[in-house]
PDB file of N, CA and C in Angstrom:
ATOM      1  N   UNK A   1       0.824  -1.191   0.000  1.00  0.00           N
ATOM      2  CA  UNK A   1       0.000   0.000   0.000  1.00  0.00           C
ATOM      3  C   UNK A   1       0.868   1.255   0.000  1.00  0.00           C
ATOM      4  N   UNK A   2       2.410   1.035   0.617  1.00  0.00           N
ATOM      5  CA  UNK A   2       2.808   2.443   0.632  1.00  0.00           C
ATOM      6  C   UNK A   2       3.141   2.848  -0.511  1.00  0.00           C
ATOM      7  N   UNK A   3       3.456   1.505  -1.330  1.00  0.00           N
ATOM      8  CA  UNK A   3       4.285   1.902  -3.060  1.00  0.00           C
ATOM      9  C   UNK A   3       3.087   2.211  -3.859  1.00  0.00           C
ATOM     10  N   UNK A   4       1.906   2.473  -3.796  1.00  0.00           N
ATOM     11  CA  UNK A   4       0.999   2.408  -4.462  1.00  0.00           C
ATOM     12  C   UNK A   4       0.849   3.532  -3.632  1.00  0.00           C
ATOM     13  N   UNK A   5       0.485   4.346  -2.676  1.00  0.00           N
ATOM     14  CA  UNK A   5       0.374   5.702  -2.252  1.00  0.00           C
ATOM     15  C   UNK A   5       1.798   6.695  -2.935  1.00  0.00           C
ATOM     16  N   UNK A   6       2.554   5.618  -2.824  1.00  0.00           N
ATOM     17  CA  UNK A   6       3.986   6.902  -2.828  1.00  0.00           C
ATOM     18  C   UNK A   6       3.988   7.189  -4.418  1.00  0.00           C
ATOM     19  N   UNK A   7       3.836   6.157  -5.312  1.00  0.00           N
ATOM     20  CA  UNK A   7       3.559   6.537  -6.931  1.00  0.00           C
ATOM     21  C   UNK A   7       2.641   7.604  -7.313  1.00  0.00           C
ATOM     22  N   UNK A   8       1.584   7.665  -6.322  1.00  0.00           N
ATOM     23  CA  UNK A   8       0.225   8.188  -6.563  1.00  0.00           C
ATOM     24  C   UNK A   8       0.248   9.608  -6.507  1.00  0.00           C
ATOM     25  N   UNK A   9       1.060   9.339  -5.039  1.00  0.00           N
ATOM     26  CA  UNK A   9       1.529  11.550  -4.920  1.00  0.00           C
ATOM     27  C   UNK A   9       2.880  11.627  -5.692  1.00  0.00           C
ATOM     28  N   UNK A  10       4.027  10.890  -6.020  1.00  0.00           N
ATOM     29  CA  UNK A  10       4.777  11.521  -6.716  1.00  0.00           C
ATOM     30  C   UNK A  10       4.435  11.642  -7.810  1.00  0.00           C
ATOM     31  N   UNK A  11       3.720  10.997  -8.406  1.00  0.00           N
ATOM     32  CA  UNK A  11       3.082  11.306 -10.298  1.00  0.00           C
ATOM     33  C   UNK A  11       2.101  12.647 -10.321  1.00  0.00           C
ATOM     34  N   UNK A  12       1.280  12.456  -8.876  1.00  0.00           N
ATOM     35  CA  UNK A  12       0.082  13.803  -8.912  1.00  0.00           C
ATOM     36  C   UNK A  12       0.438  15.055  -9.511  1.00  0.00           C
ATOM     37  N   UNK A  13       1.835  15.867  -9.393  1.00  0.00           N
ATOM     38  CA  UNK A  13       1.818  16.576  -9.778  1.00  0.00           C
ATOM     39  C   UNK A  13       2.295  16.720 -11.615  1.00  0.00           C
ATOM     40  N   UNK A  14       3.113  15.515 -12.009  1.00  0.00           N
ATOM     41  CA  UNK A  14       3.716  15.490 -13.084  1.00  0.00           C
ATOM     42  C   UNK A  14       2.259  15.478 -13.584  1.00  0.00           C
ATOM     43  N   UNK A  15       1.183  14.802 -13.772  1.00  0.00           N
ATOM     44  CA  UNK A  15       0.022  14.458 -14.236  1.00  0.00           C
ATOM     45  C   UNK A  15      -0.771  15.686 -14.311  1.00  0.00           C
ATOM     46  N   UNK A  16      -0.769  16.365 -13.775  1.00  0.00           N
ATOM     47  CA  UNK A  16      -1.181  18.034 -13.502  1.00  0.00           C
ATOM     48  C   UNK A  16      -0.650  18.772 -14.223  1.00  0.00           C
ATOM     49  N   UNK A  17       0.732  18.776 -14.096  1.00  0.00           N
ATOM     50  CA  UNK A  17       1.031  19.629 -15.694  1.00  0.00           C
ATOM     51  C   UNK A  17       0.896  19.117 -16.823  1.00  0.00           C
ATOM     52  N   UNK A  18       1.143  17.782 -16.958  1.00  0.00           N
ATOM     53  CA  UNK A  18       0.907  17.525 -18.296  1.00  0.00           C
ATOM     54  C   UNK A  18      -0.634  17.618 -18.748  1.00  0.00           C
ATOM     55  N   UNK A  19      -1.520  17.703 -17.741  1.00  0.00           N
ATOM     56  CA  UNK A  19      -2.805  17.795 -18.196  1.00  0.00           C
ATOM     57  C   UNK A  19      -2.615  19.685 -18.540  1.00  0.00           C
ATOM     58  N   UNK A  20      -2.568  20.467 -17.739  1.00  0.00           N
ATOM     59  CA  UNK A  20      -2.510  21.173 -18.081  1.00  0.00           C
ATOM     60  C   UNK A  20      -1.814  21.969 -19.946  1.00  0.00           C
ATOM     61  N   UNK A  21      -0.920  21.436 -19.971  1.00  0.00           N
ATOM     62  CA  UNK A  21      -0.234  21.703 -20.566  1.00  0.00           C
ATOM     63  C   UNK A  21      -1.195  21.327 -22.293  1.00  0.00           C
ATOM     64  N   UNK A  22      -1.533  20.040 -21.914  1.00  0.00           N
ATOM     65  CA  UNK A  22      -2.495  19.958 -22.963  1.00  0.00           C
ATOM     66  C   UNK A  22      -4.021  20.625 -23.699  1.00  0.00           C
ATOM     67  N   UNK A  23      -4.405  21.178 -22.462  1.00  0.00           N
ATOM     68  CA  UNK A  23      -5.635  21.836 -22.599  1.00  0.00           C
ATOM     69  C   UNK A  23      -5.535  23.230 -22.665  1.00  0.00           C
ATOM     70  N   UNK A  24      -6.092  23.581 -23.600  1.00  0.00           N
ATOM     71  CA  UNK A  24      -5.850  24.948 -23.934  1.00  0.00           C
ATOM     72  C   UNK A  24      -6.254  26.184 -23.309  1.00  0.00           C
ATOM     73  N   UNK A  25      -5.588  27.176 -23.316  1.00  0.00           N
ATOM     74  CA  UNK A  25      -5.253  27.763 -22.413  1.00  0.00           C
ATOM     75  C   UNK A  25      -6.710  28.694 -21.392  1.00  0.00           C
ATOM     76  N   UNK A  26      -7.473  28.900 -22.526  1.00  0.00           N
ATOM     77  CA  UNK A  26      -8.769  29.525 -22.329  1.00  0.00           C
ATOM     78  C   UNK A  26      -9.345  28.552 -21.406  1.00  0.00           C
ATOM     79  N   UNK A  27      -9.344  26.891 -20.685  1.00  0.00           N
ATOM     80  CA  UNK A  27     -10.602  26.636 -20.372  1.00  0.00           C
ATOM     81  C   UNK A  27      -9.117  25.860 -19.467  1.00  0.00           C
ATOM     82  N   UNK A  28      -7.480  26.090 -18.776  1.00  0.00           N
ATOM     83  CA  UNK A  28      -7.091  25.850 -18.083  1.00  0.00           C
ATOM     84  C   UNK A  28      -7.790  26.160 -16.412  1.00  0.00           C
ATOM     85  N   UNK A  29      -8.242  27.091 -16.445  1.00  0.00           N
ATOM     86  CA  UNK A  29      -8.379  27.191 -14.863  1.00  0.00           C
ATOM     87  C   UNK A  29      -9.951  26.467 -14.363  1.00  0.00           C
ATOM     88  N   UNK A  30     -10.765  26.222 -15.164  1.00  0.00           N
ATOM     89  CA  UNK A  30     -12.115  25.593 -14.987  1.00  0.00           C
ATOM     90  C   UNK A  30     -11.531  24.027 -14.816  1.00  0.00           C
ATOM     91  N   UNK A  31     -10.732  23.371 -15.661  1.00  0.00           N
ATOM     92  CA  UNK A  31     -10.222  22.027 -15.692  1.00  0.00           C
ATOM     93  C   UNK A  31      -9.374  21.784 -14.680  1.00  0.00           C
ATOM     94  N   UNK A  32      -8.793  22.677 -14.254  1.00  0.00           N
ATOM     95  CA  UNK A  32      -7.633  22.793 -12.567  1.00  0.00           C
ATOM     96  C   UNK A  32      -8.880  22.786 -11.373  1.00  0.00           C
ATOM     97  N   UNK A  33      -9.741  23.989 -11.897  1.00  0.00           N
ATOM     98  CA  UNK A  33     -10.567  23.433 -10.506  1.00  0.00           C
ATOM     99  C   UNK A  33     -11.334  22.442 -10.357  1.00  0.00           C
ATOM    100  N   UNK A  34     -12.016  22.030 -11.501  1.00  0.00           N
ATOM    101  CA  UNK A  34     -12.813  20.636 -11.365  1.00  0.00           C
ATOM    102  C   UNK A  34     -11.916  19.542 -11.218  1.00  0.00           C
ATOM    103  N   UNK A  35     -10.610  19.678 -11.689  1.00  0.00           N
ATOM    104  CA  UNK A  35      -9.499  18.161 -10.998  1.00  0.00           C
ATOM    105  C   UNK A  35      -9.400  18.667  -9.618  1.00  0.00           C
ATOM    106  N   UNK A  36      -9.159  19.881  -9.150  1.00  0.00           N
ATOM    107  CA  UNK A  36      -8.903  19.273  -7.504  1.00  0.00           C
ATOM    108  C   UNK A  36     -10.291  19.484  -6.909  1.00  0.00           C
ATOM    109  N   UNK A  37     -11.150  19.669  -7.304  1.00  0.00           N
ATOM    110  CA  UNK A  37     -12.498  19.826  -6.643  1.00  0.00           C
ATOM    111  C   UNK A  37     -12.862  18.050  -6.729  1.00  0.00           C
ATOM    112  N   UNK A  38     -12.256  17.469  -7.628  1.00  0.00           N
ATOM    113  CA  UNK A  38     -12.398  15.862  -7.958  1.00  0.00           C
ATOM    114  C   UNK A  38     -11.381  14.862  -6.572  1.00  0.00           C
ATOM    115  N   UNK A  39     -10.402  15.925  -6.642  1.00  0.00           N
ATOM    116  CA  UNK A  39      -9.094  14.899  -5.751  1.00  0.00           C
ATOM    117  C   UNK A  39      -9.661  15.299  -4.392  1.00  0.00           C
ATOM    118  N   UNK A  40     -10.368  16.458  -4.394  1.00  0.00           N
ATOM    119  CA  UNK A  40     -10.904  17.274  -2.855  1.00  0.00           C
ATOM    120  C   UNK A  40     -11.934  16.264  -2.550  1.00  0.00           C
ATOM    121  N   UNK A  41     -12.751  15.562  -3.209  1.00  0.00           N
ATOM    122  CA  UNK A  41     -13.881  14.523  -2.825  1.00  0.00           C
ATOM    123  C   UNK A  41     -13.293  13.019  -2.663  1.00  0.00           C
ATOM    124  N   UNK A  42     -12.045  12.913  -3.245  1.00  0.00           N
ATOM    125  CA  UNK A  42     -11.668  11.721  -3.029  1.00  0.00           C
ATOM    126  C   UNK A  42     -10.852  11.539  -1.481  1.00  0.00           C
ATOM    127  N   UNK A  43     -10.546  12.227  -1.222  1.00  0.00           N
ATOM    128  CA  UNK A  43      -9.549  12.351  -0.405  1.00  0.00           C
ATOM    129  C   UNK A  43     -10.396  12.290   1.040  1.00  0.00           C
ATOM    130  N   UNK A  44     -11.861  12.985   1.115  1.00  0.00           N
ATOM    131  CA  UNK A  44     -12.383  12.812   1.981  1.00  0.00           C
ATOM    132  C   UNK A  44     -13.442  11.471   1.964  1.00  0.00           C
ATOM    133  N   UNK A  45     -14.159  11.322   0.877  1.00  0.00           N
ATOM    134  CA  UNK A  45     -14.917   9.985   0.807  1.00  0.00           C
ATOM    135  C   UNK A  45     -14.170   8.776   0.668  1.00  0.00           C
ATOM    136  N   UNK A  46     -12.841   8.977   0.119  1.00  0.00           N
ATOM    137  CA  UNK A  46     -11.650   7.477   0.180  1.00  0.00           C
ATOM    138  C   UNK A  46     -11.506   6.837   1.647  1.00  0.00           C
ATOM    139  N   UNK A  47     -11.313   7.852   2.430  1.00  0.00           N
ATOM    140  CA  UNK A  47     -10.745   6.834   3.728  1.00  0.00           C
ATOM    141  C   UNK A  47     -11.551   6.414   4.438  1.00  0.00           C
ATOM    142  N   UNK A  48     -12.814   6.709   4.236  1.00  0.00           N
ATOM    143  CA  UNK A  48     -14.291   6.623   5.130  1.00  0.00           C
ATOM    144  C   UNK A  48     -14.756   5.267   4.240  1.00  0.00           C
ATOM    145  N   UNK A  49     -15.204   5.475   3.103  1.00  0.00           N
ATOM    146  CA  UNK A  49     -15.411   4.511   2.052  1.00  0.00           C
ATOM    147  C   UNK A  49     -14.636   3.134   2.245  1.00  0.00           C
ATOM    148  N   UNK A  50     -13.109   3.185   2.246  1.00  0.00           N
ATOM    149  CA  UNK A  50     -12.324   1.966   2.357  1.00  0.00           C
ATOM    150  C   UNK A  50     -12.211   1.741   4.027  1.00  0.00           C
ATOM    151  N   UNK A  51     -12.484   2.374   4.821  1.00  0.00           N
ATOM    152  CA  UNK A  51     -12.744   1.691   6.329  1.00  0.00           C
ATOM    153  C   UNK A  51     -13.920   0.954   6.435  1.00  0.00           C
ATOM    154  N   UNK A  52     -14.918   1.398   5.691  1.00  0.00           N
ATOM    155  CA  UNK A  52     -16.539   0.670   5.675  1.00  0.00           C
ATOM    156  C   UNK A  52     -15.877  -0.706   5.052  1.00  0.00           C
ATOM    157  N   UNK A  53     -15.264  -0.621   3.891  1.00  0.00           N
ATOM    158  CA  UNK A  53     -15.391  -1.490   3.527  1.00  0.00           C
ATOM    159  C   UNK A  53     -14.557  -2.508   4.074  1.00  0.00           C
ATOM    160  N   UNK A  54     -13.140  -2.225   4.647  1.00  0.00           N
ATOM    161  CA  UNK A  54     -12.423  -2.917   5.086  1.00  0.00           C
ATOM    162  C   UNK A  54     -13.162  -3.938   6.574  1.00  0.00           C
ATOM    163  N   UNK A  55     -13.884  -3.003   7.430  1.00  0.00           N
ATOM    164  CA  UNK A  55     -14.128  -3.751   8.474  1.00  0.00           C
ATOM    165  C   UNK A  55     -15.831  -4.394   7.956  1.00  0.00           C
ATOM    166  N   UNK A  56     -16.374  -4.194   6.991  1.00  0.00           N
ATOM    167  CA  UNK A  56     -17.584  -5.021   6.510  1.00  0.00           C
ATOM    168  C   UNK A  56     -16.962  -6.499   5.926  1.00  0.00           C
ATOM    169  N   UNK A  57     -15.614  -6.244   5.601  1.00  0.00           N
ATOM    170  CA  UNK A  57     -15.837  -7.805   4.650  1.00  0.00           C
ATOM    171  C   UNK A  57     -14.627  -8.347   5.337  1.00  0.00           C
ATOM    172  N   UNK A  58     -13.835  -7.931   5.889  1.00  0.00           N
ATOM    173  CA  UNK A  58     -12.459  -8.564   6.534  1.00  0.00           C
ATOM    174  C   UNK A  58     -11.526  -9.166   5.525  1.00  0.00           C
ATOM    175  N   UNK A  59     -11.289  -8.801   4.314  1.00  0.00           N
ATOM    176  CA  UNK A  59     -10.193  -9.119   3.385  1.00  0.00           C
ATOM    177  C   UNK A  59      -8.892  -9.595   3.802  1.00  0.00           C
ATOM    178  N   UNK A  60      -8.626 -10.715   3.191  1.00  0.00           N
ATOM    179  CA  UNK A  60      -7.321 -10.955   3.668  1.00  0.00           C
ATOM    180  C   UNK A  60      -6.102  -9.589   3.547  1.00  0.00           C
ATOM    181  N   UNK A  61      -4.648 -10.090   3.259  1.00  0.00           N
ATOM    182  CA  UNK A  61      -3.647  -9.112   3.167  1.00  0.00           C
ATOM    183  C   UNK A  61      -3.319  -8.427   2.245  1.00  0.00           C
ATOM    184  N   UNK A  62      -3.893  -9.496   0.787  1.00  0.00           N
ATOM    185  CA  UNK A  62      -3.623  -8.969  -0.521  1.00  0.00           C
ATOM    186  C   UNK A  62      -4.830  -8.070  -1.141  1.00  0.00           C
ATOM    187  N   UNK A  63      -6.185  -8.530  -0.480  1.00  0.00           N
ATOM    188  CA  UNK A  63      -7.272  -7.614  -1.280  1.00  0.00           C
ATOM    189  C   UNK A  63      -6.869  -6.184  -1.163  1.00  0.00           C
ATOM    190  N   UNK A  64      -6.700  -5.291  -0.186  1.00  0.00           N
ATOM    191  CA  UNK A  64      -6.654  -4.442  -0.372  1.00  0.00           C
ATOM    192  C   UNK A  64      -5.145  -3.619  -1.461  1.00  0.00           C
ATOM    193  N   UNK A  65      -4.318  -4.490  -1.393  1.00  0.00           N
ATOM    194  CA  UNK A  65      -3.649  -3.805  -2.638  1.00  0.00           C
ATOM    195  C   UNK A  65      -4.100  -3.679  -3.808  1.00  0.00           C
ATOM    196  N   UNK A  66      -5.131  -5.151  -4.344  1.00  0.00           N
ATOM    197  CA  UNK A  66      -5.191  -5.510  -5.283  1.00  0.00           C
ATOM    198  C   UNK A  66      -6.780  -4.514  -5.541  1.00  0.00           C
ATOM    199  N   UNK A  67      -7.126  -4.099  -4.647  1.00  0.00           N
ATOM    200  CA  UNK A  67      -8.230  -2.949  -4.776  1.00  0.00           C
ATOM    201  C   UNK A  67      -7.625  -1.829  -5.232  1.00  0.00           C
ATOM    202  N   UNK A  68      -6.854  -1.283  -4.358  1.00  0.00           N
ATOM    203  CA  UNK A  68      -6.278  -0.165  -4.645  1.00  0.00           C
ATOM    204  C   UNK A  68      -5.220   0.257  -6.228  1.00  0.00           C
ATOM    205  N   UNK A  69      -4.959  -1.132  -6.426  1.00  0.00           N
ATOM    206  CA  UNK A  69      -4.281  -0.955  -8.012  1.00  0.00           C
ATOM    207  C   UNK A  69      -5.447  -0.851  -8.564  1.00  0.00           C
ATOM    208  N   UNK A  70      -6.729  -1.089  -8.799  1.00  0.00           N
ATOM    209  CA  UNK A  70      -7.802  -1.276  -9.763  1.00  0.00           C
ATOM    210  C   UNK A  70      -8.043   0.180 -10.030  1.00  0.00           C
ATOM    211  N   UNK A  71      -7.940   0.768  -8.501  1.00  0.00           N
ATOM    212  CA  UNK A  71      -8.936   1.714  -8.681  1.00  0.00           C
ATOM    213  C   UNK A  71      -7.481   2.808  -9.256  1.00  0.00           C
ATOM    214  N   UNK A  72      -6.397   2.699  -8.881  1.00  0.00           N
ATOM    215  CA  UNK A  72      -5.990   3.757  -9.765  1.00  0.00           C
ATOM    216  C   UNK A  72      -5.497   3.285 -11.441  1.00  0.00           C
ATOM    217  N   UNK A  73      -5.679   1.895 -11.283  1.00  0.00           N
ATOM    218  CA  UNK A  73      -5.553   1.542 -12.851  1.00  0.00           C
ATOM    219  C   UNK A  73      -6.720   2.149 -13.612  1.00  0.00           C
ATOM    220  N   UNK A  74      -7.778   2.524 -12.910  1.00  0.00           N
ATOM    221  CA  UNK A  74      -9.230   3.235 -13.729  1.00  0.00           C
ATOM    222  C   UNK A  74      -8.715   4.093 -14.122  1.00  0.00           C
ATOM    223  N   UNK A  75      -7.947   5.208 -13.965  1.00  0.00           N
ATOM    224  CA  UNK A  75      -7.304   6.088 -14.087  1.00  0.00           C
ATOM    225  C   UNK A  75      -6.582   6.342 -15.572  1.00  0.00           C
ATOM    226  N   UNK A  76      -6.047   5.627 -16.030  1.00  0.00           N
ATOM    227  CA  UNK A  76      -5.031   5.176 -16.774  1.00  0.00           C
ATOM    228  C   UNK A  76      -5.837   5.272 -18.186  1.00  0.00           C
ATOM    229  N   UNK A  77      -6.786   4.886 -18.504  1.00  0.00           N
ATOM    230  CA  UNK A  77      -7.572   4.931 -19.900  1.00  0.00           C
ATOM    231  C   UNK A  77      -8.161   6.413 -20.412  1.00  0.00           C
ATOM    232  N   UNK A  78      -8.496   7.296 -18.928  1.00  0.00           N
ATOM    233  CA  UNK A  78      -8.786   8.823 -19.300  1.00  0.00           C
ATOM    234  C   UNK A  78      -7.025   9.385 -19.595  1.00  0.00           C
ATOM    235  N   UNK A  79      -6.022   9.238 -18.589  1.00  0.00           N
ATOM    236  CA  UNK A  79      -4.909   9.908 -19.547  1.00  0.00           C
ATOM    237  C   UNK A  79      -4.550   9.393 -20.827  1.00  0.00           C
ATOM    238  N   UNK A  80      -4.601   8.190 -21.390  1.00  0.00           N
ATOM    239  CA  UNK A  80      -4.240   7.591 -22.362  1.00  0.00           C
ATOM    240  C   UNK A  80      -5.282   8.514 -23.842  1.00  0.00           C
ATOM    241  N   UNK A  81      -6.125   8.935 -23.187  1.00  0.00           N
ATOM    242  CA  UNK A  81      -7.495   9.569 -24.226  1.00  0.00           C
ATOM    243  C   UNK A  81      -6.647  11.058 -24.588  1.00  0.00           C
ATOM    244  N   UNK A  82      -6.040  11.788 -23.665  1.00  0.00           N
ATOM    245  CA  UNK A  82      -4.957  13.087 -23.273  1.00  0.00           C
ATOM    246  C   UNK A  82      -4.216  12.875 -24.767  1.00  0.00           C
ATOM    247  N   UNK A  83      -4.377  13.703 -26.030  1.00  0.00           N
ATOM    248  CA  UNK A  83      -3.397  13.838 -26.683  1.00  0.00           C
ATOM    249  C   UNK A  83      -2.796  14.657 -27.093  1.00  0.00           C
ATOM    250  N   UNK A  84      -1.365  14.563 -27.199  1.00  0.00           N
ATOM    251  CA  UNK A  84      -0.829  15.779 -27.763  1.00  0.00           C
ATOM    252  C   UNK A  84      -1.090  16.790 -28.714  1.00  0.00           C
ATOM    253  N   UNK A  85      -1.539  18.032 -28.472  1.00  0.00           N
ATOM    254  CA  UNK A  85      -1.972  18.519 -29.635  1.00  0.00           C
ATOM    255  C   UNK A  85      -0.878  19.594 -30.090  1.00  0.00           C
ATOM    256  N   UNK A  86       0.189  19.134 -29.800  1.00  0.00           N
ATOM    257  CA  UNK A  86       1.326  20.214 -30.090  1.00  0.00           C
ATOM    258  C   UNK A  86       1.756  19.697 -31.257  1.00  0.00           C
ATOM    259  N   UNK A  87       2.323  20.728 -32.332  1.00  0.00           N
ATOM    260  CA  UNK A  87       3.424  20.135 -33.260  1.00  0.00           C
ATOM    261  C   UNK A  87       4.482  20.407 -32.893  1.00  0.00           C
ATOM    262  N   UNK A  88       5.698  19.365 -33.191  1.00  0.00           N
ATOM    263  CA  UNK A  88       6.551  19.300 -32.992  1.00  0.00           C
ATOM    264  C   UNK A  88       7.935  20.182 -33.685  1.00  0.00           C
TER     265      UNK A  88
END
């Protein structure tokens, strides 16, 4: 769980500029606030959410990693959609 937290905040910000960087410049600050208005809801419904769930089902040692990769592997198909619209 910690290597899967520690990836999560060291990428957060690289992932932030590069989103930024992609979206043009007129509709940057609406897309900055709806991502942390997004990370602002996760951050408080995540640890409440995964305590319910942790003490409802009693998972062994591995479920919860193997939760926690899913849910930031969800992740992964909206940046992959992110394309460069720069020429080179």
């Amino acid at each position: 769980m910690r290597g899967i937290s520690a990836i999560g905040n060291i990428s957060s910000p690289a992932i932030s500029a590069w989103m930024m960087d992609l979206i043009p410049e007129h509709r940057r600050a609406s897309v900055s606030g709806v991502t942390q208005g997004i990370n602002g809801i996760e951050l408080s419904v995540g640890p409440t959410a995964g305590s319910y769930a942790w003490n409802s089902t009693k998972p062994d040692a591995t479920a919860p990693c193997g939760i926690a990769a899913i849910i930031f592997a969800t992740a992964l198909p909206f940046y992959l959609m992110l394309k460069d619209s720069k020429v080179s």
